[in-house]
Protein backbone atom coordinates (compact mmCIF):
# COMPACT_ATOMS: atom_id res chain seq x y z
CA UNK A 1 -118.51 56.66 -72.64
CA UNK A 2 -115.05 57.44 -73.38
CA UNK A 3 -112.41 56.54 -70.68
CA UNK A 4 -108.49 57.68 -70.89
CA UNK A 5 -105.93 57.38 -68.42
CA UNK A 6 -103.87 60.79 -68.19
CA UNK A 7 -100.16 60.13 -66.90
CA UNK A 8 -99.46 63.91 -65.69
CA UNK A 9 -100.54 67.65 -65.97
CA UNK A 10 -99.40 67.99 -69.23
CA UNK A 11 -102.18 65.18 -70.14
CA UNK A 12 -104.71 66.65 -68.70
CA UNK A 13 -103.97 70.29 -70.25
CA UNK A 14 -104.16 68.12 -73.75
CA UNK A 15 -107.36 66.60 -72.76
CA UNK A 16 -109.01 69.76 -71.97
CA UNK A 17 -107.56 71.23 -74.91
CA UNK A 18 -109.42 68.58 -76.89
CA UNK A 19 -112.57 69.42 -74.80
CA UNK A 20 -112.41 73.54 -75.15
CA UNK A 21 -111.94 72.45 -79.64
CA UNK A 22 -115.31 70.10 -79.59
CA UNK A 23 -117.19 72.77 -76.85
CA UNK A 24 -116.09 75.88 -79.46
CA UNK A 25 -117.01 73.66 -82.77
CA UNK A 26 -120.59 72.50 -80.69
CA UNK A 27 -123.39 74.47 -83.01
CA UNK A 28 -125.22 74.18 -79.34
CA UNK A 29 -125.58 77.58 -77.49
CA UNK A 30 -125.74 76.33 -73.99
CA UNK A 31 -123.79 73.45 -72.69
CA UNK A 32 -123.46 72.52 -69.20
CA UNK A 33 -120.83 69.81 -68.12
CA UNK A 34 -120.61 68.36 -64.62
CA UNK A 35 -117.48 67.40 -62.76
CA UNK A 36 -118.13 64.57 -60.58
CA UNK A 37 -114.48 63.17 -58.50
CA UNK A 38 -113.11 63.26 -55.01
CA UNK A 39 -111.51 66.28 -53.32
CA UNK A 40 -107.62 66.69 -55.40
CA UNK A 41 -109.22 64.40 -58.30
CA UNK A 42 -108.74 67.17 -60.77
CA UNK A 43 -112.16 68.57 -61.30
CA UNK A 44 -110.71 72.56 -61.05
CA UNK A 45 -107.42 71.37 -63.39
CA UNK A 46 -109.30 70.10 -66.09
CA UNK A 47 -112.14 73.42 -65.53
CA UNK A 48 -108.40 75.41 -65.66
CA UNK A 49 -107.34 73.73 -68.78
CA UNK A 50 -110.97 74.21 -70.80
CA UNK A 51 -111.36 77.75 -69.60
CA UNK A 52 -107.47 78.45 -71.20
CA UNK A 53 -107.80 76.69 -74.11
CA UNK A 54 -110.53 78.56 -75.13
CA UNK A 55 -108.62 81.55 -75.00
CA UNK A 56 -108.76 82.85 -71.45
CA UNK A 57 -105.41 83.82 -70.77
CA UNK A 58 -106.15 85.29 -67.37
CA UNK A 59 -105.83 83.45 -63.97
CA UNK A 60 -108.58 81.08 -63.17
CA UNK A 61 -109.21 80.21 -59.77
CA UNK A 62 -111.26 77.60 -57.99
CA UNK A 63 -114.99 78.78 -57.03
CA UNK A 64 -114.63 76.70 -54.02
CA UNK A 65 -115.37 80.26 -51.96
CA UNK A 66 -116.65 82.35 -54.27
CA UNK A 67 -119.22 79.47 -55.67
CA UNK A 68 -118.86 80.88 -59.43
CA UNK A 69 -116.24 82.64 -61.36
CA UNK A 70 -117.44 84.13 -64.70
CA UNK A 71 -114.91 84.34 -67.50
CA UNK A 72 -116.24 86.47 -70.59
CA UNK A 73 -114.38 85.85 -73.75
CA UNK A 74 -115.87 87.62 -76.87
CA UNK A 75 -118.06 84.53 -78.37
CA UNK A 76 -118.12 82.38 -74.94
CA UNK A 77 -119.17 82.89 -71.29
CA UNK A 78 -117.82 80.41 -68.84
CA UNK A 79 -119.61 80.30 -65.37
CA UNK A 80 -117.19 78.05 -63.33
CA UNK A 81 -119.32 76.93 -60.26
CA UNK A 82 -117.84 74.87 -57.26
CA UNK A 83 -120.76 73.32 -54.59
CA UNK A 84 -118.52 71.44 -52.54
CA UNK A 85 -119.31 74.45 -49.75
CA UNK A 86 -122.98 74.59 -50.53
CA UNK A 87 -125.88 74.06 -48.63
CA UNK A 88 -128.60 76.31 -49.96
CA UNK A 89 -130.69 75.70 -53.10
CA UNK A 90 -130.69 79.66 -53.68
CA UNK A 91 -126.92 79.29 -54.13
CA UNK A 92 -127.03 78.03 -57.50
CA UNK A 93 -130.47 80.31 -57.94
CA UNK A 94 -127.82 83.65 -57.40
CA UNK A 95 -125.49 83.24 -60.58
CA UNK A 96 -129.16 82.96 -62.81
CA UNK A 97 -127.01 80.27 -64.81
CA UNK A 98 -129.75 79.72 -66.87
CA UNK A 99 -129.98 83.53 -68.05
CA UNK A 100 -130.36 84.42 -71.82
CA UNK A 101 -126.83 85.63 -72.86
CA UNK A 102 -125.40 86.75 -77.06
CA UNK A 103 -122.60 84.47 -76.45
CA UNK A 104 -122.57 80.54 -76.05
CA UNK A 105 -122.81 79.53 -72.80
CA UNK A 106 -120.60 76.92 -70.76
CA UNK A 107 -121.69 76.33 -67.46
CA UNK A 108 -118.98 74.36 -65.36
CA UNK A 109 -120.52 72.71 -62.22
CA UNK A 110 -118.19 70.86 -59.84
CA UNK A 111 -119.94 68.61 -57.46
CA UNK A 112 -123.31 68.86 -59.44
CA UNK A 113 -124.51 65.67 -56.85
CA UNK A 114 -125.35 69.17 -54.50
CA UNK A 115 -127.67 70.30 -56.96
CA UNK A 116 -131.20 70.41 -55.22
CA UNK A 117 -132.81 70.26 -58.63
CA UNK A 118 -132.17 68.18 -61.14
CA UNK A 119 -130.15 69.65 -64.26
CA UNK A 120 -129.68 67.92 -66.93
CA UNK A 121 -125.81 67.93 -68.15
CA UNK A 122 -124.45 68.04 -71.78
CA UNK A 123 -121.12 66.40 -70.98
CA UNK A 124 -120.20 64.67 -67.87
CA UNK A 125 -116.72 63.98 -66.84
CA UNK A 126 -115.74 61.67 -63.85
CA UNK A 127 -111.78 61.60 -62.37
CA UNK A 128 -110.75 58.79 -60.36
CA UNK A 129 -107.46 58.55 -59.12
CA UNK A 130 -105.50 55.55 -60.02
CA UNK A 131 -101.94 54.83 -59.05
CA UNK A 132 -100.16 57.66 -59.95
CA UNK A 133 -102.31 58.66 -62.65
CA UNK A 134 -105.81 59.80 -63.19
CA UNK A 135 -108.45 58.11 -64.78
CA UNK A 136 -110.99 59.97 -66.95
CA UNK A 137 -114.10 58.85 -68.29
CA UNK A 138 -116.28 61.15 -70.69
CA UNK A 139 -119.86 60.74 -71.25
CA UNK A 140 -121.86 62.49 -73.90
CA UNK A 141 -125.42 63.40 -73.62
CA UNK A 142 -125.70 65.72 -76.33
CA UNK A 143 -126.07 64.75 -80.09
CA UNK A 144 -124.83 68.21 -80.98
CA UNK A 145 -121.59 67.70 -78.98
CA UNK A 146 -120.95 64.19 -79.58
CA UNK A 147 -120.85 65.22 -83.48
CA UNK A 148 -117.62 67.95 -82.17
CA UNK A 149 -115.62 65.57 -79.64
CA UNK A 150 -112.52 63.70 -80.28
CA UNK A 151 -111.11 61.73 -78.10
């Protein structure tokens, strides 16, 4: 497990930046990374960050009410999911995350310990804050990604 201390934004737009480079270069074509941190920890700023640096030059928004937000770039599909306000198992059963797609596939899921079923995650990134700054540890479960990331 990696683990990085980011000093501001700016860090954490670099980090992601690295993330959105190994995701792209991953031969995989679904990955699915959970975001596991406190409320203000930084879960939607680093989904921001990964989502932009992929080339989504749009706004991207936190799911918290909407659940997902889909951003379709021509060779990736980002679903963006936020369960902090979920309850229901069918909630995550609505965006059919696990549909077939011609595109790699990047499912983001914040709070993934609201899953009701178990999913297992490619990447896993956990944000503690520390002092001022935010502490970021990155753990790999997939051999295809680990061979792409950089940190």
């Amino acid at each position: 497990m990696s683990k990085v201390f980011l000093e501001n934004e700016q860090a954490t737009i670099k980090l992601g930046s690295q993330l959105a480079e190994s995701i792209k270069s991953c031969s995989a074509r679904n990955l699915e990374i959970h975001l596991h941190g406190d409320l203000g920890a930084g879960k939607t700023f680093i989904s921001r960050s990964i989502i932009q640096s992929s080339g989504w030059s749009g706004l991207v928004k936190s799911p918290t009410y909407t659940l997902c937000e889909e951003y379709d770039l021509n060779e990736l599909l980002f679903l963006h999911i936020d369960l902090y306000r979920s309850e229901d198992i069918e909630d995550i059963d609505l965006f059919d995350i696990d549909r077939s797609v011609d595109k790699k596939k990047v499912v983001i899921i914040e709070w993934p310990e609201k899953l009701k079923t178990k999913r297992d995650p490619d990447m896993e990134i956990f944000l503690e804050h520390k002092s001022n700054k935010r502490e970021v540890s990155v753990k790999i479960h997939s051999q295809k990604l680990l061979e792409t990331i950089n940190l």
